[in-house]
Every structure is written in structure tokens, then in C-alpha cells.
PDB file of N, CA and C in Angstrom:
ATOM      1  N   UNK A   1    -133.060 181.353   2.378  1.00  0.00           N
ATOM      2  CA  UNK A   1    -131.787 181.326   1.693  1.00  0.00           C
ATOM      3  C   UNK A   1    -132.025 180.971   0.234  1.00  0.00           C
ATOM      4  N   UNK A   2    -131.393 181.330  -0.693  1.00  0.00           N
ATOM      5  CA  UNK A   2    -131.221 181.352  -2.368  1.00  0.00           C
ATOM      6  C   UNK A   2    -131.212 180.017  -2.395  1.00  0.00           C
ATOM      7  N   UNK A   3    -131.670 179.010  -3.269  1.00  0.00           N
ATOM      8  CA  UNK A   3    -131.207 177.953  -3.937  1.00  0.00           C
ATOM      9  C   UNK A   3    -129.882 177.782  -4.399  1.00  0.00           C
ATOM     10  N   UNK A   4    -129.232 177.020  -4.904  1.00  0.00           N
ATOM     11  CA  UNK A   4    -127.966 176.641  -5.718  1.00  0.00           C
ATOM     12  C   UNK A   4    -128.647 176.957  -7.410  1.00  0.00           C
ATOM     13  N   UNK A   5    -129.448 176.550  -7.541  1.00  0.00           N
ATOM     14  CA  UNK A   5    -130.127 176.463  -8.951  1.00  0.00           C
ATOM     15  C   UNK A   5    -130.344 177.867  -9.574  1.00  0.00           C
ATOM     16  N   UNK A   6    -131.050 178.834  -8.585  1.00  0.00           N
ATOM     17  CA  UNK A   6    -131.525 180.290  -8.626  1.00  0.00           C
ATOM     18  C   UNK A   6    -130.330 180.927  -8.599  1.00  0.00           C
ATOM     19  N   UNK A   7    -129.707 180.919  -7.769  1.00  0.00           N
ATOM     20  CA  UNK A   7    -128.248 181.690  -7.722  1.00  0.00           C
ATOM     21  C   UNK A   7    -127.766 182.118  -8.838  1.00  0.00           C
ATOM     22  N   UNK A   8    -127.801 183.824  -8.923  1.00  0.00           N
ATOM     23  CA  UNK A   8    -127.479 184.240 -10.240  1.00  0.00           C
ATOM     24  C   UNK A   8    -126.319 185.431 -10.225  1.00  0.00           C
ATOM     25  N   UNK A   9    -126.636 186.035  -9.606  1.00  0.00           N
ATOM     26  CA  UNK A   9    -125.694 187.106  -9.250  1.00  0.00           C
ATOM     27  C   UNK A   9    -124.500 186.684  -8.114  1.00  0.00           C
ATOM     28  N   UNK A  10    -123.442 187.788  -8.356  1.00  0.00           N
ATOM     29  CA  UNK A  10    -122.494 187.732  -6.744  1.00  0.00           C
ATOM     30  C   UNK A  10    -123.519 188.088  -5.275  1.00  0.00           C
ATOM     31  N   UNK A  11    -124.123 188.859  -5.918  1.00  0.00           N
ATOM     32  CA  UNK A  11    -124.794 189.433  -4.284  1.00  0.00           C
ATOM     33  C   UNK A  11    -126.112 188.560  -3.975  1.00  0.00           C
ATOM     34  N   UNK A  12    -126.629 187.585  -4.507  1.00  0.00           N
ATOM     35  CA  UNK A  12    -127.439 186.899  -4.247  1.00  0.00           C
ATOM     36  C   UNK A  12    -126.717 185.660  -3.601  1.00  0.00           C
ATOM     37  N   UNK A  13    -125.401 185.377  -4.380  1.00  0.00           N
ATOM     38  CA  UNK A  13    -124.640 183.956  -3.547  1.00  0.00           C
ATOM     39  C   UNK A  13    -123.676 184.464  -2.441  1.00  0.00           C
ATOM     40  N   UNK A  14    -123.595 185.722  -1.954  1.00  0.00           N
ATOM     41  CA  UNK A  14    -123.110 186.122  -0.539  1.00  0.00           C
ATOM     42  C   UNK A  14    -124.094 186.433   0.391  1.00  0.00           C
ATOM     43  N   UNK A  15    -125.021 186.125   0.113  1.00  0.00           N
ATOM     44  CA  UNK A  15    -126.975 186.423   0.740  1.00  0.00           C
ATOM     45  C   UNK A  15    -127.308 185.105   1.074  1.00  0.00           C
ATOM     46  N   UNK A  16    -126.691 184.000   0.134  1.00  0.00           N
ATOM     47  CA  UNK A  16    -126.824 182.742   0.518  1.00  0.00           C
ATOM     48  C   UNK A  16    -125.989 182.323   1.568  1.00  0.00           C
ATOM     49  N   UNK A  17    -124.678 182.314   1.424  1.00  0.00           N
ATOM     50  CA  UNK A  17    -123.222 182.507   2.492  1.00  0.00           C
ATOM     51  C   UNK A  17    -123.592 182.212   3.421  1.00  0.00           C
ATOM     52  N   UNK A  18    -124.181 184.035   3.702  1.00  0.00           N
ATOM     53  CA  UNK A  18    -124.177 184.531   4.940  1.00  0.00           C
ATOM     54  C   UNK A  18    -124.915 184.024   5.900  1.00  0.00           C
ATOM     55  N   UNK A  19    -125.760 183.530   4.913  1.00  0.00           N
ATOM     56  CA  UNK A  19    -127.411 182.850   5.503  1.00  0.00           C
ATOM     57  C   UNK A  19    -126.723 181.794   6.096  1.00  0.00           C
ATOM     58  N   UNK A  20    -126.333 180.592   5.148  1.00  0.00           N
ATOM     59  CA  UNK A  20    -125.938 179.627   5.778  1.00  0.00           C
ATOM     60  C   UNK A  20    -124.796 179.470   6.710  1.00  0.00           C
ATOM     61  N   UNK A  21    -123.915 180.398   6.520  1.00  0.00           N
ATOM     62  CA  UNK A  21    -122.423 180.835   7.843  1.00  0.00           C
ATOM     63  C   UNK A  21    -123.822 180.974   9.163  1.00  0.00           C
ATOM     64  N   UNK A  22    -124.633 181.959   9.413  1.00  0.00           N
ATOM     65  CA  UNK A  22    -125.400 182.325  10.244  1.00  0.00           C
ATOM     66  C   UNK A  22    -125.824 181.185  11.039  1.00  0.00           C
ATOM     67  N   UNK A  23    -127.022 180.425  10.632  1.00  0.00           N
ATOM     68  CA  UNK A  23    -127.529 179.444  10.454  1.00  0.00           C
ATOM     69  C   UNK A  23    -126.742 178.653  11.535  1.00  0.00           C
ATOM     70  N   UNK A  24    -125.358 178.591  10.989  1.00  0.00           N
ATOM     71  CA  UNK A  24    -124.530 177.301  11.720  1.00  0.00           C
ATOM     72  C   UNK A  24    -123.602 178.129  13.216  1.00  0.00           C
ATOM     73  N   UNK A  25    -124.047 179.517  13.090  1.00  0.00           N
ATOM     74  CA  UNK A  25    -123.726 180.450  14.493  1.00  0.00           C
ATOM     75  C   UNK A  25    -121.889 180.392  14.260  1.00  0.00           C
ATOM     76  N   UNK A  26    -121.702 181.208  13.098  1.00  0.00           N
ATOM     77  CA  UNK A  26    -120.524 181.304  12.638  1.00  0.00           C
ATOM     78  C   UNK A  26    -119.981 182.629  13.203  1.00  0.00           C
ATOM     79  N   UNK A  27    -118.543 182.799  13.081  1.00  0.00           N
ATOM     80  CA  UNK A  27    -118.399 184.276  13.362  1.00  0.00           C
ATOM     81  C   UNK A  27    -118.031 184.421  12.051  1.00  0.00           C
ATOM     82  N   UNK A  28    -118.509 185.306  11.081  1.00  0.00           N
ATOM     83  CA  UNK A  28    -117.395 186.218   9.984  1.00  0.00           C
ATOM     84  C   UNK A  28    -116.634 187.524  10.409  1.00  0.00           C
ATOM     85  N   UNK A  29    -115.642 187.685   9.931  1.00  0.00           N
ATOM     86  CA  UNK A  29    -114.429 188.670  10.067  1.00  0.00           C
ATOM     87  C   UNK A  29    -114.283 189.376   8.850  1.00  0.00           C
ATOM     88  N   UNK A  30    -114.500 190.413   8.990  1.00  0.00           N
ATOM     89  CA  UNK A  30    -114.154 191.575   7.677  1.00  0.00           C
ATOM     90  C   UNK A  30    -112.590 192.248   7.796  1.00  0.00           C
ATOM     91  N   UNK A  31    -111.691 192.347   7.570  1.00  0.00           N
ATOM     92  CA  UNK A  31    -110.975 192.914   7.195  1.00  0.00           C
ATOM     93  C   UNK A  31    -110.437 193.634   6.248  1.00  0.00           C
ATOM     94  N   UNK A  32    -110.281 195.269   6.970  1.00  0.00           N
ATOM     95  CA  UNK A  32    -110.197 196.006   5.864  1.00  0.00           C
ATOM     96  C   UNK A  32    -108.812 196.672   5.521  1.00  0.00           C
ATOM     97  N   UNK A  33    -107.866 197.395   4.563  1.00  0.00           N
ATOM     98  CA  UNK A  33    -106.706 197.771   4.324  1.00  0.00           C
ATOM     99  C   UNK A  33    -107.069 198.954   3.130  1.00  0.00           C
ATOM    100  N   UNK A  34    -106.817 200.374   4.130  1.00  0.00           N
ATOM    101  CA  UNK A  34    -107.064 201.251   3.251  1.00  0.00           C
ATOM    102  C   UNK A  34    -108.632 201.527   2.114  1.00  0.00           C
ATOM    103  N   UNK A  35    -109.186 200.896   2.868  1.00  0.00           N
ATOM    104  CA  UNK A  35    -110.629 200.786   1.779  1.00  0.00           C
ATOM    105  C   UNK A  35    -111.172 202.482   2.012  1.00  0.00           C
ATOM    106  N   UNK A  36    -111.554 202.788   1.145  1.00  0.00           N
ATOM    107  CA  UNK A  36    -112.248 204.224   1.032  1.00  0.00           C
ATOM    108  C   UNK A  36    -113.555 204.538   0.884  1.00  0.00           C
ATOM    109  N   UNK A  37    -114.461 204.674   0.996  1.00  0.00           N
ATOM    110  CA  UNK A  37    -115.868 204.603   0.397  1.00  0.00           C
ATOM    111  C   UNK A  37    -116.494 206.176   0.312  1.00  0.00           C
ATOM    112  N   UNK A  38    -117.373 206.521  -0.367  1.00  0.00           N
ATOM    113  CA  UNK A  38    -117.372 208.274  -1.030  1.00  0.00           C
ATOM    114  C   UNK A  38    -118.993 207.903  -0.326  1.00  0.00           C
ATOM    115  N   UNK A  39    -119.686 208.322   0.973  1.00  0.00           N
ATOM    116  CA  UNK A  39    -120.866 208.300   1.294  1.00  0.00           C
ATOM    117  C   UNK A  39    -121.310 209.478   0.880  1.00  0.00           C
ATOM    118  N   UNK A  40    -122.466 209.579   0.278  1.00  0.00           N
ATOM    119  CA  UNK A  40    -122.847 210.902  -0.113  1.00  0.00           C
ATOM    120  C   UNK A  40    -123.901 211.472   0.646  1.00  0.00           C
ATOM    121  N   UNK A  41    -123.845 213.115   0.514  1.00  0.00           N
ATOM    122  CA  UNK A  41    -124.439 214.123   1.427  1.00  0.00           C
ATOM    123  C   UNK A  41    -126.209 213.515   1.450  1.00  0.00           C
ATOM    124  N   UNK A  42    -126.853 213.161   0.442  1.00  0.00           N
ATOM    125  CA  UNK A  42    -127.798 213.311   0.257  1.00  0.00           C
ATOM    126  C   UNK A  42    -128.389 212.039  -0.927  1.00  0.00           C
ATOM    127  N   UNK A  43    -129.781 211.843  -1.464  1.00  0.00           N
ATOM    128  CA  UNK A  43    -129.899 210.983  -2.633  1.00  0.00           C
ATOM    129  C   UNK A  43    -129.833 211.510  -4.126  1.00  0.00           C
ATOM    130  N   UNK A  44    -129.437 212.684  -3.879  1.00  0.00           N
ATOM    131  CA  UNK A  44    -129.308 213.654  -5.239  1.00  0.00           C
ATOM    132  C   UNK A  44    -128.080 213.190  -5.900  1.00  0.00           C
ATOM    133  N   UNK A  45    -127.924 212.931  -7.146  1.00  0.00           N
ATOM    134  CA  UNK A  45    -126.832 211.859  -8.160  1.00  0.00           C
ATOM    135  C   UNK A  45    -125.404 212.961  -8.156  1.00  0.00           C
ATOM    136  N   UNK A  46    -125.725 214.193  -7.930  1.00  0.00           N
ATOM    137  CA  UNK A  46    -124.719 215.121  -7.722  1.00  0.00           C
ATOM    138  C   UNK A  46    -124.278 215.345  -6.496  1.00  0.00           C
ATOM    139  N   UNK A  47    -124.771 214.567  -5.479  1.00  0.00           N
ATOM    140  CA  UNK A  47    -124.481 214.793  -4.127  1.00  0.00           C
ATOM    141  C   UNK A  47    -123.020 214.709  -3.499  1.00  0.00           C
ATOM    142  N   UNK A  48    -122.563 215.980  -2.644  1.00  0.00           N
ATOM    143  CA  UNK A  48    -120.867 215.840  -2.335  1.00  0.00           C
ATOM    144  C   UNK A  48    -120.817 214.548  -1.389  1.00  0.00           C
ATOM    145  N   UNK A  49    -119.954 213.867  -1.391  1.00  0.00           N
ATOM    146  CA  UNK A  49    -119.705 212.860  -0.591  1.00  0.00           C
ATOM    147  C   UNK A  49    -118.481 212.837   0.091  1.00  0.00           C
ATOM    148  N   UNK A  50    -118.381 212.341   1.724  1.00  0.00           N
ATOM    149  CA  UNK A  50    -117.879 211.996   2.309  1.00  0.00           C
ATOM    150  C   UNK A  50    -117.183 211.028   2.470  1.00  0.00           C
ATOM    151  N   UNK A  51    -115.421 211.185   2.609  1.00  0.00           N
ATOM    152  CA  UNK A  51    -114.552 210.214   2.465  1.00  0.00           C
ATOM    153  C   UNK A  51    -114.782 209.231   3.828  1.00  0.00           C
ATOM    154  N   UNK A  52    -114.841 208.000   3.523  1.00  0.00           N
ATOM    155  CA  UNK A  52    -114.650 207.376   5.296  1.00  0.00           C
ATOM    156  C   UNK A  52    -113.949 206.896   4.696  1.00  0.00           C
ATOM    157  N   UNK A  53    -112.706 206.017   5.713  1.00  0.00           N
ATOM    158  CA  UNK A  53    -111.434 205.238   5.231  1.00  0.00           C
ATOM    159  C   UNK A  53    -111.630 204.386   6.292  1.00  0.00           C
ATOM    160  N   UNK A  54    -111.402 203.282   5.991  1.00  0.00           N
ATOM    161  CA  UNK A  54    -111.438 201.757   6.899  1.00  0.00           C
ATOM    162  C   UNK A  54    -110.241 201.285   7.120  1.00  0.00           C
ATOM    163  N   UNK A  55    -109.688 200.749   8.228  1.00  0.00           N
ATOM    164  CA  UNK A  55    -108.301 199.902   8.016  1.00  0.00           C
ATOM    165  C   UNK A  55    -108.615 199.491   9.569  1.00  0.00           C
ATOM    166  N   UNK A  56    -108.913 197.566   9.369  1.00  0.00           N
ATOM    167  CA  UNK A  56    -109.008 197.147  10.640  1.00  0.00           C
ATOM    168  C   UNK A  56    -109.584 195.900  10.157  1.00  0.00           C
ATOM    169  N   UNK A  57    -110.220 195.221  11.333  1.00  0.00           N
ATOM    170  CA  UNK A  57    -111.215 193.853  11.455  1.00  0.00           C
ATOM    171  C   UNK A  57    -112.940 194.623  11.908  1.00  0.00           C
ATOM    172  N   UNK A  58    -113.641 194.394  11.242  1.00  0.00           N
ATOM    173  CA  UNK A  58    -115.111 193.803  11.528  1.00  0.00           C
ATOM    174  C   UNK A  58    -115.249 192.181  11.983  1.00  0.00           C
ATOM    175  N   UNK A  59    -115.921 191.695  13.378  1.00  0.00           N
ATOM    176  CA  UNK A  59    -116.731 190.949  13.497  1.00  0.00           C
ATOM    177  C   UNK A  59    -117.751 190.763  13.797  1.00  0.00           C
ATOM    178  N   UNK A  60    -118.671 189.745  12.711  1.00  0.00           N
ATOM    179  CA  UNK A  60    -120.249 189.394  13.093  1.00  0.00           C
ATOM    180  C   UNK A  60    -120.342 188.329  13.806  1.00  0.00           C
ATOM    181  N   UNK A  61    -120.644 188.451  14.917  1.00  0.00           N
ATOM    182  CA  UNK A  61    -120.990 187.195  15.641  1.00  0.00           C
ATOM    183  C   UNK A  61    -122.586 186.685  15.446  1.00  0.00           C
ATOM    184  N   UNK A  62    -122.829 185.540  15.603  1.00  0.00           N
ATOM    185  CA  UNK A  62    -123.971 185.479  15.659  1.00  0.00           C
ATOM    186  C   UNK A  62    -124.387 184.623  16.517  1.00  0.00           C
ATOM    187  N   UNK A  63    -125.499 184.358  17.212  1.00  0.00           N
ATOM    188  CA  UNK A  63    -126.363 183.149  18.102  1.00  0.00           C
ATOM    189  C   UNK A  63    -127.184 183.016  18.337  1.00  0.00           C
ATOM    190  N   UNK A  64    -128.245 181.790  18.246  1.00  0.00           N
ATOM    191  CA  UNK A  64    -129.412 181.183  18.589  1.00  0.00           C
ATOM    192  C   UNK A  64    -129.735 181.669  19.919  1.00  0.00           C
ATOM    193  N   UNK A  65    -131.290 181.561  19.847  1.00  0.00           N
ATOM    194  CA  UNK A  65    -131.812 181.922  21.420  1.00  0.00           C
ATOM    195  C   UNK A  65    -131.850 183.616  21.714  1.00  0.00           C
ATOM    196  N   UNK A  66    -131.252 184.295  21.553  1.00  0.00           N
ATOM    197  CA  UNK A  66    -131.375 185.659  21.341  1.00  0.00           C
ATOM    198  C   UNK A  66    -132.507 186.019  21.759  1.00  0.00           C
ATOM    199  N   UNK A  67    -133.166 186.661  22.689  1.00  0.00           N
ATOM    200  CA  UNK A  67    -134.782 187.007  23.422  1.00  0.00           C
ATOM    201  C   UNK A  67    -135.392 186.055  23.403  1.00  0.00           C
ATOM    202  N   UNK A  68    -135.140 184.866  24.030  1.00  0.00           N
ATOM    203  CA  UNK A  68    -136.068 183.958  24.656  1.00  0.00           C
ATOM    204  C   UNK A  68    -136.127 183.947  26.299  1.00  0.00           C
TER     205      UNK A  68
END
């Protein structure tokens, strides 16, 4: 997990979060409303992309012990 000190960016202190939400065997919940995202065909910068549209809950569960 990131330090407090190092922590520089947004996406480095939701890397930390997550780590530590995890860690403590948290559930997070995503909820989404109308979100759109343009996935594209391919890695070409001109690539056509595909609409997906979200509207709902994501949950991450998580837990210790997992294949023991």
C-alpha cells in the first residue's frame, strides 16, 4: 500500500483505499447512474468504440483464507 507521505496522485490514493478497505475484508459498492464509457475496437488512437452504459450497483466483496 502507498504511504501517506508518497501519495501523489488521485489514482495512487484510491490504490491506497482500496488496499486498506481490503485488508480490513470490507465490502465496496459501486454505483452507477447513466455512466457511459466509449470502449474501443482496438489500440489504434482512431479506433471506433463501443458505447456500454451502466446503471446499477457493483459489489466487491472481499475475504481472508481464500485457497487454504
Amino acid at each position: 500500500m502507498s504511504d501517506v507521505s508518497t501519495t501523489k496522485t488521485w489514482p495512487e490514493l484510491a490504490i491506497g483505499l482500496y488496499d486498506r478497505l481490503t485488508e480490513r475484508n470490507a465490502e465496496i459498492a459501486y454505483r452507477f447512474e447513466n455512466l457511459e464509457i466509449g470502449i474501443p475496437g482496438s489500440t489504434d488512437a482512431n479506433a471506433e468504440r463501443a458505447t456500454w452504459k451502466l446503471n446499477g450497483t457493483i459489489c466487491v466483496t472481499t475475504r481472508s483464507g481464500v485457497g487454504k
